[in-house]
PDB file of N, CA and C in Angstrom:
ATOM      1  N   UNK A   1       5.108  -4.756 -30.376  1.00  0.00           N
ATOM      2  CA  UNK A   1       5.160  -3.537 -29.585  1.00  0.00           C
ATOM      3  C   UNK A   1       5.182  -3.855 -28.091  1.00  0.00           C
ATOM      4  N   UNK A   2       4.532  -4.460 -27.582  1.00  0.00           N
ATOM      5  CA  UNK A   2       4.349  -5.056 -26.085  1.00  0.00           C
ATOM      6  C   UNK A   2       5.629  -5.749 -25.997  1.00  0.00           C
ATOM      7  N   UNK A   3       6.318  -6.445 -26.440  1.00  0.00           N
ATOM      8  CA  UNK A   3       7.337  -7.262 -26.628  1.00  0.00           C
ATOM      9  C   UNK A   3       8.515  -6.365 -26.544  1.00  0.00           C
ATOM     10  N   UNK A   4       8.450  -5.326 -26.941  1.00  0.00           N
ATOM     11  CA  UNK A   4       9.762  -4.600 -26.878  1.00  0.00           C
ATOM     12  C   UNK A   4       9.520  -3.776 -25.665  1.00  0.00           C
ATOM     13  N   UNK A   5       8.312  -2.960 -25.239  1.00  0.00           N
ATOM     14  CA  UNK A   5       7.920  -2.589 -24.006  1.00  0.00           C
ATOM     15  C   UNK A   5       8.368  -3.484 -22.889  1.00  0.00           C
ATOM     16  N   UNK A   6       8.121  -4.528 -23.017  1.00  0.00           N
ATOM     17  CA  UNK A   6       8.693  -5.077 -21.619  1.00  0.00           C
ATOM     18  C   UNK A   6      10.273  -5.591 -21.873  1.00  0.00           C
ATOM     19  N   UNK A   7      10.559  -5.359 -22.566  1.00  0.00           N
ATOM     20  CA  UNK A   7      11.620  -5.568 -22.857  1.00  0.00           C
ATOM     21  C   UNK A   7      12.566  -4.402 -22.464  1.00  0.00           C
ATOM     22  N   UNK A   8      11.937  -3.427 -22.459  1.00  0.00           N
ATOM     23  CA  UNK A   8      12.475  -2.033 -22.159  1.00  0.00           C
ATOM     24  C   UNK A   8      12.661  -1.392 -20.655  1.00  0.00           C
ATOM     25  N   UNK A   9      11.753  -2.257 -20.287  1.00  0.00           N
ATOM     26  CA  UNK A   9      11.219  -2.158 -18.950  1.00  0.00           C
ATOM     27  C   UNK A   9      11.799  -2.774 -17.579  1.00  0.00           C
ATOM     28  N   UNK A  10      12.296  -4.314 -18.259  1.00  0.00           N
ATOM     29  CA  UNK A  10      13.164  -4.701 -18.319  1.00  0.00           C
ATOM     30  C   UNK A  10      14.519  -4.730 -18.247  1.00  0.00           C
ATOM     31  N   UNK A  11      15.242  -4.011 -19.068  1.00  0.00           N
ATOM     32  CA  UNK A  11      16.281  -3.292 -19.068  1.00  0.00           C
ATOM     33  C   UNK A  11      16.718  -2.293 -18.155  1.00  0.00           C
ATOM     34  N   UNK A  12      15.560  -1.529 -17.851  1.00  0.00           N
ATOM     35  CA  UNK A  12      15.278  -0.370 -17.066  1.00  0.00           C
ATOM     36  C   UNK A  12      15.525  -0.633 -14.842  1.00  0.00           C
ATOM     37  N   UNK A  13      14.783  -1.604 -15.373  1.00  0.00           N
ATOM     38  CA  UNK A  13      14.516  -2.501 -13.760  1.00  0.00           C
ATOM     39  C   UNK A  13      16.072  -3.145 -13.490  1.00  0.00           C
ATOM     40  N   UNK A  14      16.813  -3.784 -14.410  1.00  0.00           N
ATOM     41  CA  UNK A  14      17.880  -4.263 -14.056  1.00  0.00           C
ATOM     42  C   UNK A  14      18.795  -3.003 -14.142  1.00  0.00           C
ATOM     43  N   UNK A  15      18.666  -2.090 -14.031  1.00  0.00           N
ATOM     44  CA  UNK A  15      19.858  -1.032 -14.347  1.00  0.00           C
ATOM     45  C   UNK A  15      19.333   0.180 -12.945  1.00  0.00           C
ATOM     46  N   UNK A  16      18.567  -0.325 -12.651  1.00  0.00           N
ATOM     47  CA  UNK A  16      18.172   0.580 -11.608  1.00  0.00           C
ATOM     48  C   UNK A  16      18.364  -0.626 -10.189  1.00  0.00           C
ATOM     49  N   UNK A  17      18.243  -1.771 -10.628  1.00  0.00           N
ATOM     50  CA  UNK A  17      18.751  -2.625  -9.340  1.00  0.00           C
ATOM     51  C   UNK A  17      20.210  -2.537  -9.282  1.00  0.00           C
ATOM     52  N   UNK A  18      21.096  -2.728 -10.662  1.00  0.00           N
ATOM     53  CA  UNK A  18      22.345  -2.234 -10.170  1.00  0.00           C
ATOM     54  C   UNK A  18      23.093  -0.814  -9.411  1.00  0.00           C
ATOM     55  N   UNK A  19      22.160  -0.169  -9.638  1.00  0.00           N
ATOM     56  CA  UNK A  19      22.522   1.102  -9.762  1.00  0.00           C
ATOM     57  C   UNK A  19      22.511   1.291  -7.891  1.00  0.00           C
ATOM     58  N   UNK A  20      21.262   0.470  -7.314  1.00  0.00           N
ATOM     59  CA  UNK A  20      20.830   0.435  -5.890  1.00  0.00           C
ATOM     60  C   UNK A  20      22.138  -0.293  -5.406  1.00  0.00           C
ATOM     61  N   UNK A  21      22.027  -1.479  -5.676  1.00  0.00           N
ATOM     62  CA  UNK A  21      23.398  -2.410  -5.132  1.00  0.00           C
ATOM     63  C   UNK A  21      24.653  -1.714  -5.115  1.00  0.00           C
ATOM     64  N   UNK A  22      24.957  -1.074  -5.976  1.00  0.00           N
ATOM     65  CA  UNK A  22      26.258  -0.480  -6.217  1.00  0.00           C
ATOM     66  C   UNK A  22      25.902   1.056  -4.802  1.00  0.00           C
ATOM     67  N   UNK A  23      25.243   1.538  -4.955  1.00  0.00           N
ATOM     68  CA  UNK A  23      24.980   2.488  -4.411  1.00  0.00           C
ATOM     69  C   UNK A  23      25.297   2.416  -2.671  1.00  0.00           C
ATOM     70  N   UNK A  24      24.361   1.025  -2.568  1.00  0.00           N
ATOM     71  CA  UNK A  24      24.460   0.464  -0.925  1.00  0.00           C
ATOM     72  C   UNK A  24      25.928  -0.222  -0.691  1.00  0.00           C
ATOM     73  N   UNK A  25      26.724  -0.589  -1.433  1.00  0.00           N
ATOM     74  CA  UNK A  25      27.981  -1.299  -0.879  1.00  0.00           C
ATOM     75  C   UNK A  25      29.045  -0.263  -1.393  1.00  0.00           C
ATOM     76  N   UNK A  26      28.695   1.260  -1.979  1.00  0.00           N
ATOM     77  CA  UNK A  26      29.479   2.396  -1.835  1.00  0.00           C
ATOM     78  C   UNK A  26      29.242   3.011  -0.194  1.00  0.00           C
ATOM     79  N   UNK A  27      27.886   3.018   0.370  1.00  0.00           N
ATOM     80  CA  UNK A  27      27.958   3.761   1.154  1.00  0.00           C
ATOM     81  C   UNK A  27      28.075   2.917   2.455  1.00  0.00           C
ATOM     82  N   UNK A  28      27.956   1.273   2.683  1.00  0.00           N
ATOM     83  CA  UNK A  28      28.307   0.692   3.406  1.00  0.00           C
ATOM     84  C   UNK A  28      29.880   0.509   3.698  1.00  0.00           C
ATOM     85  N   UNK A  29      30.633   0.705   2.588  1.00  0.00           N
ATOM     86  CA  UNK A  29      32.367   0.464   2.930  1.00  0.00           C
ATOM     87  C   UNK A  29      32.567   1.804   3.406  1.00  0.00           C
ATOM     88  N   UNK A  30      31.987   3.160   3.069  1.00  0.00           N
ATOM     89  CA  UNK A  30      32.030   4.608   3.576  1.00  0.00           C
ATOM     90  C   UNK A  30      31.973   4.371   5.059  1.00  0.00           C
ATOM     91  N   UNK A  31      30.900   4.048   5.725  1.00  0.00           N
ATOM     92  CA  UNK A  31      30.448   4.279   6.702  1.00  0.00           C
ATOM     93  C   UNK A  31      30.774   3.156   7.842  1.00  0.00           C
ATOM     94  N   UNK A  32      31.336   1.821   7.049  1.00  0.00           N
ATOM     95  CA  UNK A  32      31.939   0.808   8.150  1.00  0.00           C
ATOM     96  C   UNK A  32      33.219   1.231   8.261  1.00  0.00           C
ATOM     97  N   UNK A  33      34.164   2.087   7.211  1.00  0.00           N
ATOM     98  CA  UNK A  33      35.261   2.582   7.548  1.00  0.00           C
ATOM     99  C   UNK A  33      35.771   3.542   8.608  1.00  0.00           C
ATOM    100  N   UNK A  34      34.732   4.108   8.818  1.00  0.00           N
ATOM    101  CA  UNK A  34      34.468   5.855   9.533  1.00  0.00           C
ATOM    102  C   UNK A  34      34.379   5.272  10.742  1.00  0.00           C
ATOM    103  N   UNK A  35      33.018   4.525  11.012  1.00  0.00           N
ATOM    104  CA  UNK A  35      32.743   3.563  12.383  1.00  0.00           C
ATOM    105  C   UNK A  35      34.167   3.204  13.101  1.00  0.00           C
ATOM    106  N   UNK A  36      35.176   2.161  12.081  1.00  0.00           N
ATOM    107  CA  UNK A  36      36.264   1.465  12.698  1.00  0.00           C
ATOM    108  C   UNK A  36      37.010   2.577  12.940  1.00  0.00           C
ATOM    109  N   UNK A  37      37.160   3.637  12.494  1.00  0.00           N
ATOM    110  CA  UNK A  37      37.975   4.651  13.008  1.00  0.00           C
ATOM    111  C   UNK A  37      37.804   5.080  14.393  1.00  0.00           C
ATOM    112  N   UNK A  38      36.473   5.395  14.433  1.00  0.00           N
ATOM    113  CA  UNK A  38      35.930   6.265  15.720  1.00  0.00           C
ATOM    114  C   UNK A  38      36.184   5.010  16.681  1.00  0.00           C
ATOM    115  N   UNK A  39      36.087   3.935  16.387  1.00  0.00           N
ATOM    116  CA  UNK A  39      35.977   2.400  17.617  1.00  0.00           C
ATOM    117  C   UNK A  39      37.792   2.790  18.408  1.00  0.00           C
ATOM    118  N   UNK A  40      38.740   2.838  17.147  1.00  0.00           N
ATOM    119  CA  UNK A  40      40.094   2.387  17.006  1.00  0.00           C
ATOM    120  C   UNK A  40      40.517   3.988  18.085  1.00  0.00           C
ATOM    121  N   UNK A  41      39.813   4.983  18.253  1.00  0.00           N
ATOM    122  CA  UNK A  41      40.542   5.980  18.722  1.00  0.00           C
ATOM    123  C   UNK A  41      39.869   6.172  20.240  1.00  0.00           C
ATOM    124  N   UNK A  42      38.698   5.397  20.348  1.00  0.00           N
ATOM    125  CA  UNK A  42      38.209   5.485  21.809  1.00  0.00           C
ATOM    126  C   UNK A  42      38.674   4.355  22.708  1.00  0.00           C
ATOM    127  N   UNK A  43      38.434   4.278  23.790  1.00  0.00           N
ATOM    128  CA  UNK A  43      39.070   3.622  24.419  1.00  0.00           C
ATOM    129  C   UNK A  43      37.916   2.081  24.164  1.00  0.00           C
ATOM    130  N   UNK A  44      38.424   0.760  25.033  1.00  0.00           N
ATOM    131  CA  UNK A  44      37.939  -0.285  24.930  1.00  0.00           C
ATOM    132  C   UNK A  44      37.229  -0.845  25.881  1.00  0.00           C
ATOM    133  N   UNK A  45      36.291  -1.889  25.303  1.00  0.00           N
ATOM    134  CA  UNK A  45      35.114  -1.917  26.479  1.00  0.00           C
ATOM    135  C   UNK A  45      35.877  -2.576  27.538  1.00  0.00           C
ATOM    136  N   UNK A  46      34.822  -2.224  28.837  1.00  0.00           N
ATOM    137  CA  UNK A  46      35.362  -2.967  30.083  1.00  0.00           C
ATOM    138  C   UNK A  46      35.232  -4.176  30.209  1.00  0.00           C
ATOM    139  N   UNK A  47      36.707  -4.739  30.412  1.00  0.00           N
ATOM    140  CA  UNK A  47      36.179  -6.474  30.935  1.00  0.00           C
ATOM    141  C   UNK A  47      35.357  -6.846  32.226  1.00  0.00           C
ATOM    142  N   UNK A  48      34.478  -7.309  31.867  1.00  0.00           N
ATOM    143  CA  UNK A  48      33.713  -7.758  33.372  1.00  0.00           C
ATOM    144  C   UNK A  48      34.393  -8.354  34.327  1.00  0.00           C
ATOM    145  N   UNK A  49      33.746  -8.202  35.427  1.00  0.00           N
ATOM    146  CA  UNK A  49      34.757  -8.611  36.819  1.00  0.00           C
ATOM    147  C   UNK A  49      34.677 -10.091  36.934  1.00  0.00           C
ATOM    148  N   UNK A  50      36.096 -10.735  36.648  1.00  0.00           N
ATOM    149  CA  UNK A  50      36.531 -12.440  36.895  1.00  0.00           C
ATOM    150  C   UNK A  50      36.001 -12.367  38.139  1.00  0.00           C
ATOM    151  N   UNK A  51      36.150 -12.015  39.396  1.00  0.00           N
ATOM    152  CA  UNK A  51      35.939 -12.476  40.492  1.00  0.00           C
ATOM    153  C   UNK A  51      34.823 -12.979  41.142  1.00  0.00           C
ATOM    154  N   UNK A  52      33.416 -11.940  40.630  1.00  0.00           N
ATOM    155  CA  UNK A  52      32.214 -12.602  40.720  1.00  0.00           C
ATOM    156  C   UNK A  52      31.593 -13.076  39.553  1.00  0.00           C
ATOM    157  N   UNK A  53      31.973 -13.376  38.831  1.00  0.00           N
ATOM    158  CA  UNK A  53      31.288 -14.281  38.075  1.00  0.00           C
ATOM    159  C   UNK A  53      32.169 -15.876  38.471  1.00  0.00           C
ATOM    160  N   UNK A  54      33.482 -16.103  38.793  1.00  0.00           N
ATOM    161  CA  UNK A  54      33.635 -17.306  39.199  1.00  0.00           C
ATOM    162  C   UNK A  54      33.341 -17.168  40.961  1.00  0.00           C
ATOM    163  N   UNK A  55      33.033 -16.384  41.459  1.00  0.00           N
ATOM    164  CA  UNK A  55      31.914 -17.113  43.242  1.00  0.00           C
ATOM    165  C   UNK A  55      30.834 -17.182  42.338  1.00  0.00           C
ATOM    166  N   UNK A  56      30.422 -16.689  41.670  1.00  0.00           N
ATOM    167  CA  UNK A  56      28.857 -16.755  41.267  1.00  0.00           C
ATOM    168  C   UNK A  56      28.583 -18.510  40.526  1.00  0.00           C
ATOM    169  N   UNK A  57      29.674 -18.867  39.683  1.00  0.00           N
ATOM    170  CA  UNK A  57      29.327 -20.186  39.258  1.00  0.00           C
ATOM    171  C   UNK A  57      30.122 -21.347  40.372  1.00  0.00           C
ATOM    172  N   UNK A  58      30.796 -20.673  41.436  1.00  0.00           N
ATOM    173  CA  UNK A  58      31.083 -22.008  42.051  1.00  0.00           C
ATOM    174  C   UNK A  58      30.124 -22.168  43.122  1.00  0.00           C
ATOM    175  N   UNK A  59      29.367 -20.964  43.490  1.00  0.00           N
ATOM    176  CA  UNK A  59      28.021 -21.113  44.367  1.00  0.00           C
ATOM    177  C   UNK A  59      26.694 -22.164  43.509  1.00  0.00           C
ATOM    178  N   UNK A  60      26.824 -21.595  42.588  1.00  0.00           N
ATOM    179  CA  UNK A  60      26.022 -22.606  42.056  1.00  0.00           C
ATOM    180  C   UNK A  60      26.284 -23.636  41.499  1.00  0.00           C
ATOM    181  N   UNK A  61      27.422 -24.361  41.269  1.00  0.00           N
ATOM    182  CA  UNK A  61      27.832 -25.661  41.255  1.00  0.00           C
ATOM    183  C   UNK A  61      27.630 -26.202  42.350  1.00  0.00           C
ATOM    184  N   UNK A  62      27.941 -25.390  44.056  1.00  0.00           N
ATOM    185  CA  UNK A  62      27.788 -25.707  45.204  1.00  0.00           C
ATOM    186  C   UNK A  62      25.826 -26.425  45.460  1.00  0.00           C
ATOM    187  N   UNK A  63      25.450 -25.245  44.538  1.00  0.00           N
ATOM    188  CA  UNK A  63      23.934 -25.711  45.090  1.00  0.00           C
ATOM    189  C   UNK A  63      23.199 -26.929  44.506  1.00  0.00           C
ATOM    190  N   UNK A  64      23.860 -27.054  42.873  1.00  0.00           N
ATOM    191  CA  UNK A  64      23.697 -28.459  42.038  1.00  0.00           C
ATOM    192  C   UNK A  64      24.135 -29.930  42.715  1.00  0.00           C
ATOM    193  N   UNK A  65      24.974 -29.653  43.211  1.00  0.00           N
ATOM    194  CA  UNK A  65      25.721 -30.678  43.569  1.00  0.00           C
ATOM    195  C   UNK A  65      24.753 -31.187  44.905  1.00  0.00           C
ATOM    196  N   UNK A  66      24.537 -30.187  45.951  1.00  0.00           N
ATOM    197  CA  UNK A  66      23.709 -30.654  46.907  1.00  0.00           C
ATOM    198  C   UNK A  66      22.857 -31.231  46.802  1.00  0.00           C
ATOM    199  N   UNK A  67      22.158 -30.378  45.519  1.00  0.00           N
ATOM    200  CA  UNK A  67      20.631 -31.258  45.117  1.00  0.00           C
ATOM    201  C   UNK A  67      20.649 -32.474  44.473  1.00  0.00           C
ATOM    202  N   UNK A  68      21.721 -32.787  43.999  1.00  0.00           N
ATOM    203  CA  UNK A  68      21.458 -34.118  43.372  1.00  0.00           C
ATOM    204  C   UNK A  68      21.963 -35.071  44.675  1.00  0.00           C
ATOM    205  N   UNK A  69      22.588 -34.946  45.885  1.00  0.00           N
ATOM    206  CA  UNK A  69      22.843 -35.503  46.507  1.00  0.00           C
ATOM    207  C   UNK A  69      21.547 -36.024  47.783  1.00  0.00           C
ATOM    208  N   UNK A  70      20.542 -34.745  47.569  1.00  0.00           N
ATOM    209  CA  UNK A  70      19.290 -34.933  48.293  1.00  0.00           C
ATOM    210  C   UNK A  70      18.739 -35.726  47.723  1.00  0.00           C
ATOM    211  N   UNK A  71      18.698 -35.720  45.697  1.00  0.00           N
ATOM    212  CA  UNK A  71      17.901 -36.117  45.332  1.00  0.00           C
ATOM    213  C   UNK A  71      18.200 -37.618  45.246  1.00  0.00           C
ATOM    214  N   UNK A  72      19.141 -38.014  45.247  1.00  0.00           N
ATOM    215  CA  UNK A  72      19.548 -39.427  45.313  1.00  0.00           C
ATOM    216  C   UNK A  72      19.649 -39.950  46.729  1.00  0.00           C
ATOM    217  N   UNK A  73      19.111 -39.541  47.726  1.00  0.00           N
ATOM    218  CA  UNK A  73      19.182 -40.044  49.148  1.00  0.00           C
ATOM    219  C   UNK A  73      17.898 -40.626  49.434  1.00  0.00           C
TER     220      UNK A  73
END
C-alpha cells in the first residue's frame, strides 16, 4: 500500500513538473515575441559620443605615460 502511494505521488509530482515547464516556455516564447516586436518598431538606442570618449582615453594615456616617465627618473 505505501509502495503504490508513493508511487502515485510520484507520478503526480512528475506530471505537474511537466505541466510547469511546458507552461513557462509557452509563456516565455509569448512574451519574448511581443517584447521583439515593440523593440523592432521603436526607434534605436543612442550611440554614445566617439569624440569624448577618445579625448577622454587619450588624456589619460597622456597622464600614464607621464607617470611612468617620473617614475623611472
Amino acid at each position: 500500500m505505501k509502495k503504490k502511494l508513493s508511487v502515485i505521488i510520484s507520478v503526480i509530482c512528475i506530471i505537474v513538473s511537466l505541466g510547469s515547464i511546458s507552461g513557462t516556455l509557452y509563456y516565455a516564447k509569448n512574451h519574448n515575441t511581443s517584447s521583439m516586436m515593440q523593440q523592432a518598431e521603436g526607434t534605436p538606442p543612442s550611440m554614445p559620443n566617439q569624440g569624448e570618449n577618445s579625448q577622454n582615453n587619450e588624456s589619460n594615456q597622456q597622464d600614464s605615460s607621464q607617470n611612468n616617465k617620473s617614475s623611472n627618473d
